[in-house]
C-alpha atoms as a PDB file:
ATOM      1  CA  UNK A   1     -28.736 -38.634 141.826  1.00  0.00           C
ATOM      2  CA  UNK A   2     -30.147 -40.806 144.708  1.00  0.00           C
ATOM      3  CA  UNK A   3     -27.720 -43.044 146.322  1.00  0.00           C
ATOM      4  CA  UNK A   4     -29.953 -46.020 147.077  1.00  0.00           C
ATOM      5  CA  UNK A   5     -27.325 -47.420 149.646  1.00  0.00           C
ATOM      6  CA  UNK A   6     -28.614 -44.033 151.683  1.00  0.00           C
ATOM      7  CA  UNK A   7     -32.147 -46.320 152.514  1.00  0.00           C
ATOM      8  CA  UNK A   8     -30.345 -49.270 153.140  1.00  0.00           C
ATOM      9  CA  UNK A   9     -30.724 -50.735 156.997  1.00  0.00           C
ATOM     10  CA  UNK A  10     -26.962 -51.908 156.440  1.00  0.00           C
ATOM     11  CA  UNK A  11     -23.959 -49.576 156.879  1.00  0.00           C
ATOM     12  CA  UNK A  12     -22.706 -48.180 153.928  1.00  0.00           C
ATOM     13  CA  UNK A  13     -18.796 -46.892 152.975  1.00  0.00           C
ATOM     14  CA  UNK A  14     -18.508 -43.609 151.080  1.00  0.00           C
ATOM     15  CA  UNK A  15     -15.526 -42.230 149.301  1.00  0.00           C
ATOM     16  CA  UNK A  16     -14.805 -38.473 147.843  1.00  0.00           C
ATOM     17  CA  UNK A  17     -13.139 -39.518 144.870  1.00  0.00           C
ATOM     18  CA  UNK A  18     -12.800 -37.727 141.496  1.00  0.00           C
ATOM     19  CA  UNK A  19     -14.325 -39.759 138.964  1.00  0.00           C
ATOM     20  CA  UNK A  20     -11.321 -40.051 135.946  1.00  0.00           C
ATOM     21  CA  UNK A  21      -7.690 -38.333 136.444  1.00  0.00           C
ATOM     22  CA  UNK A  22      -7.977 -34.995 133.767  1.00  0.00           C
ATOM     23  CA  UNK A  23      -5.348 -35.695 130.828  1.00  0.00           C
ATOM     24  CA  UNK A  24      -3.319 -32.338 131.833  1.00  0.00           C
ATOM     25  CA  UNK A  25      -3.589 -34.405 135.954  1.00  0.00           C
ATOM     26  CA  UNK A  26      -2.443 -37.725 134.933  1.00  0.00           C
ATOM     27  CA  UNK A  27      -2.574 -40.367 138.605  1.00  0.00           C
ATOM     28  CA  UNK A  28       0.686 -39.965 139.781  1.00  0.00           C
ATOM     29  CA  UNK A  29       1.242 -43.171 142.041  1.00  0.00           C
ATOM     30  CA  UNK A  30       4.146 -42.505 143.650  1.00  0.00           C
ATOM     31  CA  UNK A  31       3.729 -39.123 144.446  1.00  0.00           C
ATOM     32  CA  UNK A  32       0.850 -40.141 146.660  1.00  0.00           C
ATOM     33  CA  UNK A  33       3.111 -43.145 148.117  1.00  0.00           C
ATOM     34  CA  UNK A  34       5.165 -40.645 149.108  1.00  0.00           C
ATOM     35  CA  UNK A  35       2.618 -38.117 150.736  1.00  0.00           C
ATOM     36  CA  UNK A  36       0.695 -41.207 152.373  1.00  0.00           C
ATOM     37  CA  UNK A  37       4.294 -42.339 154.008  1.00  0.00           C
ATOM     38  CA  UNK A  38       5.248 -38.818 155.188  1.00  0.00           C
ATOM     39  CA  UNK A  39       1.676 -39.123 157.288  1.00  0.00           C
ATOM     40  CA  UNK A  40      -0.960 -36.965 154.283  1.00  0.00           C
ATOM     41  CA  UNK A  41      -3.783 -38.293 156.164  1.00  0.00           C
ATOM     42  CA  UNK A  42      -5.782 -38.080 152.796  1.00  0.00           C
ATOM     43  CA  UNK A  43      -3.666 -39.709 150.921  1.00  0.00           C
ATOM     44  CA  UNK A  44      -3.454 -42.507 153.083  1.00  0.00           C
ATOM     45  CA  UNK A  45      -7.522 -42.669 152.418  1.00  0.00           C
ATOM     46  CA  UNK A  46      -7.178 -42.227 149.130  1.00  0.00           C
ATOM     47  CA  UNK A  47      -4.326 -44.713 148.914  1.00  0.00           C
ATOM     48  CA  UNK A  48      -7.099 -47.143 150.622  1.00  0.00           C
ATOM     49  CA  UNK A  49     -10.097 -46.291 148.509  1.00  0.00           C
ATOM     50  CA  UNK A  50      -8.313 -46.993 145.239  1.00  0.00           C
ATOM     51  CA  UNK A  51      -6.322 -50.200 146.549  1.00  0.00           C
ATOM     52  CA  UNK A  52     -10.333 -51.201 147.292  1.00  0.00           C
ATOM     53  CA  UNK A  53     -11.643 -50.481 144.057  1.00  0.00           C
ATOM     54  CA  UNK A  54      -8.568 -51.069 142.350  1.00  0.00           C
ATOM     55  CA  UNK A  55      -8.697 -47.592 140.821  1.00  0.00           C
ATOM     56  CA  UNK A  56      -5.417 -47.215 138.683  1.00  0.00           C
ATOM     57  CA  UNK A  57      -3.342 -49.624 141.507  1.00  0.00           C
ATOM     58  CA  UNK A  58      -3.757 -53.318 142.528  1.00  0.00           C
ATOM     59  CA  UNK A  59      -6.855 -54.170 143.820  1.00  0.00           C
ATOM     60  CA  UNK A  60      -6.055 -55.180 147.413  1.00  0.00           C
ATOM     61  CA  UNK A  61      -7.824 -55.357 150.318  1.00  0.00           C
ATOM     62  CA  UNK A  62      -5.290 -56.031 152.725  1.00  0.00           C
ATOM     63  CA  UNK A  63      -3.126 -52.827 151.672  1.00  0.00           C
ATOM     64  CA  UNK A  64      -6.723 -50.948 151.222  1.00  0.00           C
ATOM     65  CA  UNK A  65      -7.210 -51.650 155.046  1.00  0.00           C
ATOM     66  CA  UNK A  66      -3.673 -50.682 156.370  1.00  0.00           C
ATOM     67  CA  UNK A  67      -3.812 -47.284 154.865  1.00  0.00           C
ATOM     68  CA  UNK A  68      -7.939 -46.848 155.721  1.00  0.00           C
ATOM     69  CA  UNK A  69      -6.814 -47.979 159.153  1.00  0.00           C
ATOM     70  CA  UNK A  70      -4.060 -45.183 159.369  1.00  0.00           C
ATOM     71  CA  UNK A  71      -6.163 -42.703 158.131  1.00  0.00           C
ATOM     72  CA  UNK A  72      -9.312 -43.630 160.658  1.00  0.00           C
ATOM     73  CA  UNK A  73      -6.600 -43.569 163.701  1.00  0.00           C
ATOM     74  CA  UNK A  74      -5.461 -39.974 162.477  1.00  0.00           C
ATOM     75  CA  UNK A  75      -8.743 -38.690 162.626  1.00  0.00           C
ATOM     76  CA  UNK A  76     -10.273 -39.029 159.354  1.00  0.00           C
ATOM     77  CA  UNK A  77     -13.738 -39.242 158.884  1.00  0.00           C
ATOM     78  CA  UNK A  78     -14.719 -40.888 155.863  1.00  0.00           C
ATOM     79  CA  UNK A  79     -11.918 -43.541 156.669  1.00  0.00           C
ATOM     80  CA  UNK A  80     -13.586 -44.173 160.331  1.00  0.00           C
ATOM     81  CA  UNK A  81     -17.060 -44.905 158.657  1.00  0.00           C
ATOM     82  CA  UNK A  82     -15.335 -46.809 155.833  1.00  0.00           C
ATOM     83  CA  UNK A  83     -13.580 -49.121 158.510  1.00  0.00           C
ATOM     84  CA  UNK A  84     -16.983 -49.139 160.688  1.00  0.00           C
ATOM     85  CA  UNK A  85     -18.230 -50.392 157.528  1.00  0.00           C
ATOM     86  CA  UNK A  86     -15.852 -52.885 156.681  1.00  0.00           C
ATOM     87  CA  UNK A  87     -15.932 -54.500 160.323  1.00  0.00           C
ATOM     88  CA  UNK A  88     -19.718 -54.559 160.691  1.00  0.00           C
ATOM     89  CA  UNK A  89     -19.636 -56.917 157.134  1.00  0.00           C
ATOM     90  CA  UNK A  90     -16.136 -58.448 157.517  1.00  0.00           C
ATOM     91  CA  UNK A  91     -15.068 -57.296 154.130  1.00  0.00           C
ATOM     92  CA  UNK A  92     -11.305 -57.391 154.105  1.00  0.00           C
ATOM     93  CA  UNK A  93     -11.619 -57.907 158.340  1.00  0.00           C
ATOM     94  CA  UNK A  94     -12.814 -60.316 160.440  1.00  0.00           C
ATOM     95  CA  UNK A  95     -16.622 -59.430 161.316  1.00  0.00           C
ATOM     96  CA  UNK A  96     -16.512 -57.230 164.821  1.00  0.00           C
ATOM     97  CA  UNK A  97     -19.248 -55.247 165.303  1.00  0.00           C
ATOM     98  CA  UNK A  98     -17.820 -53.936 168.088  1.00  0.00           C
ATOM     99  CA  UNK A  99     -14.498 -52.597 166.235  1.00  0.00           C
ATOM    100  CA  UNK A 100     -18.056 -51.590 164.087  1.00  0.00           C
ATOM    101  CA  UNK A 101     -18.762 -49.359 166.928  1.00  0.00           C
ATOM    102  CA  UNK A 102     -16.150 -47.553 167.791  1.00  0.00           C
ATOM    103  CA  UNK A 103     -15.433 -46.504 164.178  1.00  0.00           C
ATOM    104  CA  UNK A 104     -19.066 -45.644 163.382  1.00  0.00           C
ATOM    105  CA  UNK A 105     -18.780 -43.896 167.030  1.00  0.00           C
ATOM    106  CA  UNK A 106     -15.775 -41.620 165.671  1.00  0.00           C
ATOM    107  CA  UNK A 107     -16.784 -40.862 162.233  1.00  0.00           C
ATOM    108  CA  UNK A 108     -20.476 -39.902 163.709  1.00  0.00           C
ATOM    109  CA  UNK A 109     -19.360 -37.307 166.452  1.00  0.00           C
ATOM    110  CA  UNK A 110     -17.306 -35.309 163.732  1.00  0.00           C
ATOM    111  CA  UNK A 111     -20.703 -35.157 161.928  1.00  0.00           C
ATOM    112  CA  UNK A 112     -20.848 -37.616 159.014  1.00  0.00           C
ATOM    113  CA  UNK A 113     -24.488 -38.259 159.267  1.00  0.00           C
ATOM    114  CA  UNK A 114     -23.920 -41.732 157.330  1.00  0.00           C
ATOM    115  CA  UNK A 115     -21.766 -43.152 160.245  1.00  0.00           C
ATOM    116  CA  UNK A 116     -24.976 -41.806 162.449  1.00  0.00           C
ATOM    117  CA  UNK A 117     -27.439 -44.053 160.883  1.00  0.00           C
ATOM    118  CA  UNK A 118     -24.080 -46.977 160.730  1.00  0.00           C
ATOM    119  CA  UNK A 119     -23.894 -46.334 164.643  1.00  0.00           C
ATOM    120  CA  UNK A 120     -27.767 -46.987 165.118  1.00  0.00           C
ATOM    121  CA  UNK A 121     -27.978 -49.864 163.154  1.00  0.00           C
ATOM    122  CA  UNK A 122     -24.667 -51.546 164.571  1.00  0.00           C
ATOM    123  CA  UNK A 123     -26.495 -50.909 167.972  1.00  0.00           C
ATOM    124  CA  UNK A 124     -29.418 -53.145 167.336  1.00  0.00           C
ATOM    125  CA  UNK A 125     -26.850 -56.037 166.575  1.00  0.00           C
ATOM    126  CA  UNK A 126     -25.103 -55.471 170.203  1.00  0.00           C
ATOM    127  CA  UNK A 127     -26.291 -57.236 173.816  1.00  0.00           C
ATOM    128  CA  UNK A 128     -27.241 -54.399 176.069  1.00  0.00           C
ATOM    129  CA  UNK A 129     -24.118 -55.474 178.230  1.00  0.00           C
ATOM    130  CA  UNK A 130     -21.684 -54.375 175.237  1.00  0.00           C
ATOM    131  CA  UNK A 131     -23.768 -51.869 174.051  1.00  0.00           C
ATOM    132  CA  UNK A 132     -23.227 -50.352 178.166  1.00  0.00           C
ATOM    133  CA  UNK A 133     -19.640 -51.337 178.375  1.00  0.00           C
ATOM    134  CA  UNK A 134     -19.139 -49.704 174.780  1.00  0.00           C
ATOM    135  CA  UNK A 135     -20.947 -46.297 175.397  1.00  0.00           C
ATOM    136  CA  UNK A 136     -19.138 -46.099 178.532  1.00  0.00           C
ATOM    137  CA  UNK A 137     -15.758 -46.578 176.538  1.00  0.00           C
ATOM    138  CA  UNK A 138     -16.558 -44.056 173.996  1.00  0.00           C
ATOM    139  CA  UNK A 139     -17.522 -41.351 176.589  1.00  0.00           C
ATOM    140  CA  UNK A 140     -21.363 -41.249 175.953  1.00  0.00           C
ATOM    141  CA  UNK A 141     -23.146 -40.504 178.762  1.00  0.00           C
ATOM    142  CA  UNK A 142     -26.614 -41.453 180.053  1.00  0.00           C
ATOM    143  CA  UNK A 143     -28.084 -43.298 177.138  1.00  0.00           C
ATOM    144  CA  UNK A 144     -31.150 -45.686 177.867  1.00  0.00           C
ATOM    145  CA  UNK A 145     -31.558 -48.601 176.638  1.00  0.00           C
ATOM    146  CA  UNK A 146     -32.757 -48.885 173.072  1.00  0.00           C
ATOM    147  CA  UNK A 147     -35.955 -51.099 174.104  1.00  0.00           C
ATOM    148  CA  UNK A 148     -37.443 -47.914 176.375  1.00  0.00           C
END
């Protein structure tokens, strides 16, 4: 199945979600509360996927963002391009395509080619100035400028 989000000139957020919980697997909640707590760095992302969607918990955004936030600053990738995502549109953040940046920035150099296409078109919404100061901040070296 196509995703059509994949030709859209916007960022997109992805999740790796099971569709429905198997009867014999029933969603245990607290037993990912727990291993989101103790630091499970995917269960903190899935803890802020389904607080999003409101799959089998509250929907909430702010408790969706505090565990996609943990996850992002522990390294994972789907949670990076989902906060990238969520700062470039403001959804559950204040808009910051900067903030934008950085997470697209992560989520792209551990290969998610979806936060590669994010990162380009968060680019075009950047001065040249921030777009400098940010690729400087990030470690990328010797870019030119997106007009040349």
């Amino acid at each position: 199945m196509i995703d059509s989000r994949e030709h859209s000139p916007h960022p997109v957020a992805v999740s790796t979600f099971d569709s429905e919980p198997s009867e014999d697997a029933p969603f245990d909640f607290e037993k990912l509360e727990a291993k989101a707590t103790a630091g499970d760095v995917e269960a903190q992302y899935e803890m802020g996927w389904r607080h999003a969607l409101g799959m089998e918990v509250d929907l909430d955004d702010d408790i969706a963002v505090e565990w996609l936030e943990q996850a992002a600053a522990a390294g994972h990738m789907l949670a990076q391009n989902n906060m990238g995502a969520r700062y470039y549109t403001g959804d559950g953040v204040e808009q910051d395509n900067k903030k934008a940046y950085r997470f697209f920035f992560q989520a792209a150099n551990q290969g998610d080619r979806k936060a590669g296409k994010n990162l380009d078109a968060v680019a075009r919404q950047l001065t040249e100035t921030d777009l400098e100061s940010l690729r400087a901040e990030m470690g990328e070296a010797n870019f030119e400028s997106e007009e040349n």
